[in-house]
Protein backbone atom coordinates (compact mmCIF):
# COMPACT_ATOMS: atom_id res chain seq x y z
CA UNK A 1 2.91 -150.17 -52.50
CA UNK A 2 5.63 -150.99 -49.87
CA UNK A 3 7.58 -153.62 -50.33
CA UNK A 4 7.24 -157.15 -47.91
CA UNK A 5 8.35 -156.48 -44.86
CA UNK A 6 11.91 -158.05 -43.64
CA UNK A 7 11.94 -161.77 -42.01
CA UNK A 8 11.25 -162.20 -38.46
CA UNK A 9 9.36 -158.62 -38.29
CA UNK A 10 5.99 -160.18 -38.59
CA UNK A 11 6.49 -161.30 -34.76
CA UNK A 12 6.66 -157.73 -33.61
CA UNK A 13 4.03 -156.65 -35.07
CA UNK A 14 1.46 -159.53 -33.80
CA UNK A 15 2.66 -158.03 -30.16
CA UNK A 16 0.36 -155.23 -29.87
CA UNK A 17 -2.63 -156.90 -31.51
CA UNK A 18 -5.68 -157.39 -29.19
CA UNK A 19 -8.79 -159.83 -29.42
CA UNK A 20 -11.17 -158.62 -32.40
CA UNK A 21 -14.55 -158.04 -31.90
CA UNK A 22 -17.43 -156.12 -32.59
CA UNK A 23 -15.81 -152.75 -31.26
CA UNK A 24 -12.87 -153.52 -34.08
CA UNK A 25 -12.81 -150.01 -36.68
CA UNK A 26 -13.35 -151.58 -39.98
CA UNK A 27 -13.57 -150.32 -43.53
CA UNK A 28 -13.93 -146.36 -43.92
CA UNK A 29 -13.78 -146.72 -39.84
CA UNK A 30 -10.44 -146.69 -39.95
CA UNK A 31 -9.09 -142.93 -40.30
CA UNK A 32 -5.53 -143.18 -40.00
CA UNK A 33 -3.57 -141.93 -43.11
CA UNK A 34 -1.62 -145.08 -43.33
CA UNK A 35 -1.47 -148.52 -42.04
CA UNK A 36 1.14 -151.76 -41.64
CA UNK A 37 -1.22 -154.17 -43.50
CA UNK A 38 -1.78 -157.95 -43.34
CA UNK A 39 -3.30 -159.73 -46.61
CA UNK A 40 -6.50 -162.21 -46.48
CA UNK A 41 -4.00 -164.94 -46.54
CA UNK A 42 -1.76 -164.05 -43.42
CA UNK A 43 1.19 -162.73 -45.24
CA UNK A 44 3.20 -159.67 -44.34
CA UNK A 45 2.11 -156.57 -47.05
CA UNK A 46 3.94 -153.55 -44.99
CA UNK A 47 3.23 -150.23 -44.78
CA UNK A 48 0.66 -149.18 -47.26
CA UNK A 49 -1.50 -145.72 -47.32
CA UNK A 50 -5.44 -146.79 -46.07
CA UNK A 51 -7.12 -146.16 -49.46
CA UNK A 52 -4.54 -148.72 -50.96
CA UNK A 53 -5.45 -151.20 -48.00
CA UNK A 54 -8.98 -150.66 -48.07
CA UNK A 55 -9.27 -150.97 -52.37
CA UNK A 56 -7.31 -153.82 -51.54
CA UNK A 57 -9.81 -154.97 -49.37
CA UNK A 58 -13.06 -154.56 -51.55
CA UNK A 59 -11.62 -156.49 -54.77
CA UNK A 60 -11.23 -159.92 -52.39
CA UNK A 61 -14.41 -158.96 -51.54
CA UNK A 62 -13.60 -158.84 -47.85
CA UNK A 63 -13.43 -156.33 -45.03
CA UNK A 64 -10.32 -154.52 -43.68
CA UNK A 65 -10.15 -154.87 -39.90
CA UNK A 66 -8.13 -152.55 -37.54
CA UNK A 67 -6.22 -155.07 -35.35
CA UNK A 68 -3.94 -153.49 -33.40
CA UNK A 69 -5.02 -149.75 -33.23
CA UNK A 70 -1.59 -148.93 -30.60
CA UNK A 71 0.40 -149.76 -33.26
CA UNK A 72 2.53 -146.99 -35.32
CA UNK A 73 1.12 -147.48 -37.57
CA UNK A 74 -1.99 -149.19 -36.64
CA UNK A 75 -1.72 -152.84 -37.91
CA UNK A 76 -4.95 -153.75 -40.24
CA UNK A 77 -5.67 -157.46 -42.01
CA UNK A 78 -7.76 -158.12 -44.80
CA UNK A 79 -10.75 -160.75 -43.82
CA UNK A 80 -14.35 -161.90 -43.78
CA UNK A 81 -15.41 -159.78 -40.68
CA UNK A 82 -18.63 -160.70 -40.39
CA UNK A 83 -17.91 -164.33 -40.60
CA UNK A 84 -15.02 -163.92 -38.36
CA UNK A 85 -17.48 -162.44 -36.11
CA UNK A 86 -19.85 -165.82 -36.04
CA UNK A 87 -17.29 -167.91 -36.05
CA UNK A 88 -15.88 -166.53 -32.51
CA UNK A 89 -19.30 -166.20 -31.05
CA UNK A 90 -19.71 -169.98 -32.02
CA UNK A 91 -16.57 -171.18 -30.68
CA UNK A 92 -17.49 -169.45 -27.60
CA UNK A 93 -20.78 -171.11 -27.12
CA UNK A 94 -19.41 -174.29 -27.76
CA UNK A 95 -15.90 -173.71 -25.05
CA UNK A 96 -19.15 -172.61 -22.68
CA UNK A 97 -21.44 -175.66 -23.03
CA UNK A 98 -17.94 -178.07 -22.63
CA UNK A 99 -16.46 -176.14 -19.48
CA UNK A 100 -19.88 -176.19 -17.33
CA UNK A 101 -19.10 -174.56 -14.38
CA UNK A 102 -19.79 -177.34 -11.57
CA UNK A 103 -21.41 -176.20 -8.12
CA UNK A 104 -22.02 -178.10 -4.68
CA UNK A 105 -25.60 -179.15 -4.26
CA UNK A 106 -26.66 -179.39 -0.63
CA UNK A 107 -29.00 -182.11 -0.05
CA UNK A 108 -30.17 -181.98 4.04
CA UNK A 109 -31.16 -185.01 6.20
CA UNK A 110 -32.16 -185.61 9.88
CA UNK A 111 -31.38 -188.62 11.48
CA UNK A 112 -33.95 -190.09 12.13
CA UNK A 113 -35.88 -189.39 8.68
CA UNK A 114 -38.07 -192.46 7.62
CA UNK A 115 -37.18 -194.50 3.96
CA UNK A 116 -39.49 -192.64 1.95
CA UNK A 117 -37.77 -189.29 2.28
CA UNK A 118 -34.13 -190.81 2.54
CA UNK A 119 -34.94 -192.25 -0.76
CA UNK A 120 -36.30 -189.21 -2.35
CA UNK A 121 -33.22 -187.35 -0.97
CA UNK A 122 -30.96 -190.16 -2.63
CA UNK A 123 -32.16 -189.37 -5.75
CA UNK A 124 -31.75 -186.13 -5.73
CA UNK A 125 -28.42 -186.14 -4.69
CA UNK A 126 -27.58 -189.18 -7.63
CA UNK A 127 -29.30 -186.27 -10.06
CA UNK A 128 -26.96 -183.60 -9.12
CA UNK A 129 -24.20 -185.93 -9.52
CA UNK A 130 -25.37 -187.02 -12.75
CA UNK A 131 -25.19 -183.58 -14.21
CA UNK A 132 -21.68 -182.96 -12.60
CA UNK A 133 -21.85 -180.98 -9.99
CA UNK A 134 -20.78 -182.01 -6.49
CA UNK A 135 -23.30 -182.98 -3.39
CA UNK A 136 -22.89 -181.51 0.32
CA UNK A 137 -24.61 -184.11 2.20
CA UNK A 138 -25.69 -182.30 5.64
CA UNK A 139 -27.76 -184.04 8.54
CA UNK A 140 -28.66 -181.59 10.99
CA UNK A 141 -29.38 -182.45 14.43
CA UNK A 142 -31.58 -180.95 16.86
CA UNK A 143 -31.53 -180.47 20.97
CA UNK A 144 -31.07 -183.90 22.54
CA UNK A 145 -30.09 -185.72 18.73
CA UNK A 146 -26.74 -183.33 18.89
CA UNK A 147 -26.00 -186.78 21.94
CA UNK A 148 -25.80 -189.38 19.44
CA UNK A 149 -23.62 -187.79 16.45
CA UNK A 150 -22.65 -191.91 15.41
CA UNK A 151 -26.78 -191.79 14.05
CA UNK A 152 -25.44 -188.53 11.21
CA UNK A 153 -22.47 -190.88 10.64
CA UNK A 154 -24.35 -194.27 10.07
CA UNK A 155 -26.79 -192.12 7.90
CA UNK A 156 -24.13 -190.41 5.50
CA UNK A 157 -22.44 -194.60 5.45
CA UNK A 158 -25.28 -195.87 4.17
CA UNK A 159 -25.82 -192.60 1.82
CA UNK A 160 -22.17 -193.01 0.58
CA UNK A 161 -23.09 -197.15 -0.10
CA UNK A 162 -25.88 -196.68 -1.86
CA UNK A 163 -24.98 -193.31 -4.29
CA UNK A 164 -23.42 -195.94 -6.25
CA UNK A 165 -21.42 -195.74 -9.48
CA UNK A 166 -22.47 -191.83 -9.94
CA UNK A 167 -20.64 -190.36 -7.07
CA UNK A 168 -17.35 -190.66 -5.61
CA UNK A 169 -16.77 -189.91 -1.83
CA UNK A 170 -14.39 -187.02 -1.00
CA UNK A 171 -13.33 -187.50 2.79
CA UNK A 172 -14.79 -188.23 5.73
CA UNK A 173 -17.66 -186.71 7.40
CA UNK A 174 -17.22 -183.72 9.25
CA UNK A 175 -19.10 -182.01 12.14
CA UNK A 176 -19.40 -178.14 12.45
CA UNK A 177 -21.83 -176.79 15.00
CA UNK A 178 -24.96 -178.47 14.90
CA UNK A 179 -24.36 -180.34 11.69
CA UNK A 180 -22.24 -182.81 10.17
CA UNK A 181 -21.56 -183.28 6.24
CA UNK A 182 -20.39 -185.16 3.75
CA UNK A 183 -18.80 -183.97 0.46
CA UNK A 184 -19.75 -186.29 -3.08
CA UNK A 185 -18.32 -185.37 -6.24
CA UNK A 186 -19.16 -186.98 -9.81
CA UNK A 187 -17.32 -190.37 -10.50
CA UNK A 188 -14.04 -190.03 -12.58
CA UNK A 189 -16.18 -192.18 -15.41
CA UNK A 190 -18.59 -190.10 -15.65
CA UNK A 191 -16.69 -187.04 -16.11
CA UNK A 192 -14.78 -188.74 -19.13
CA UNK A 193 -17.81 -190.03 -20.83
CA UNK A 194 -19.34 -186.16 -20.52
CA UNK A 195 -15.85 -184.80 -21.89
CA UNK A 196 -16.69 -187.39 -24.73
CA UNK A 197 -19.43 -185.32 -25.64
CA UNK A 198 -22.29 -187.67 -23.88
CA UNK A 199 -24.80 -185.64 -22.52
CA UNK A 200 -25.06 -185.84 -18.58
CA UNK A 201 -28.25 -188.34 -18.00
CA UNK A 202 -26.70 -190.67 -20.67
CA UNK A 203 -23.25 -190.39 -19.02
CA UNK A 204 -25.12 -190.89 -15.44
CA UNK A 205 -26.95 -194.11 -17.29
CA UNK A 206 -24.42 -195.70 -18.42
């Protein structure tokens, strides 16, 4: 067997290796004649012929993983593969359900739409926001309503007063065309109290 490899070389080595996953060579896999080897417990071994690295291997009763196959010689490390490999794909799932990817919600008024409808609209904008995405409030206007533009305005006010503690205005409202909108995003508390780990409707509840 080689003898440990000289301080400060480990860094070098780590430079070629690339993110392990199922696609990895592993075990009689790997077909190279000799590797630069890395024990179960992180430490430098050096350069070592395969059948050495791979008995080595089998009497931890672990796997031994081809991590850097650019290498010369390709750099291999002794560990648990398959529990490496559910380990990843469970710290994955759990970095996807904590960075949900927020989207704007458009939510579309007239303005002259009566107080049942405005308040199933409210809701469903206070939803949206209560699962963290943002709202596009949008009142379109038709043929003589695109004359009184201050009725859109009043309307989005009122929407902005009574979204409450769930939302947080972003600007002022804006007209484009035949429509004007208002953007909404999730209040700053809520946000924390989801980051906490809260789900969204008891974040939104609280």
């Amino acid at each position: 067997m080689a003898g440990r490899s000289p301080r400060g070389a480990g860094r070098e080595r780590h430079k070629g290796e690339r993110r392990i996953d199922r696609t990895a060579r592993i075990n009689e896999g790997i077909r190279v004649r000799e590797v630069r080897l890395i024990d179960g417990d992180g430490s430098q071994v050096g350069i070592v012929p395969t059948e050495q690295a791979l008995r080595m291997a089998r009497e931890q009763g672990f796997d031994l993983v081809e991590v850097a196959p650019q290498a010369r010689p390709p750099v291999c490390r002794i560990m648990d593969f398959g529990k490496f490999l559910y380990q990843q794909k469970k710290k994955a799932h759990d970095s996807k359900k904590k960075q949900k990817q927020f989207q704007v919600k458009e939510v579309k008024f007239r303005p002259n739409i009566d107080d049942h409808d405005y308040d199933v609209k409210l809701k469903r904008a206070q939803r949206f926001l209560g699962e963290g995405d943002k709202v596009k409030a949008t009142v379109q206007f038709r043929g003589r309503e695109m004359s009184k533009p201050d009725l859109g305005l009043k309307l989005l006010k009122k929407l902005a007063a009574d979204i409450g503690e769930v939302g947080l205005q972003e600007g002022g409202a804006e007209m484009s065309g035949n429509r004007m909108h208002m953007i909404f995003g999730p209040s700053k508390k809520l946000v924390l109290k989801k980051g906490e780990g809260e789900s969204p409707a008891e974040a939104a509840g609280a």
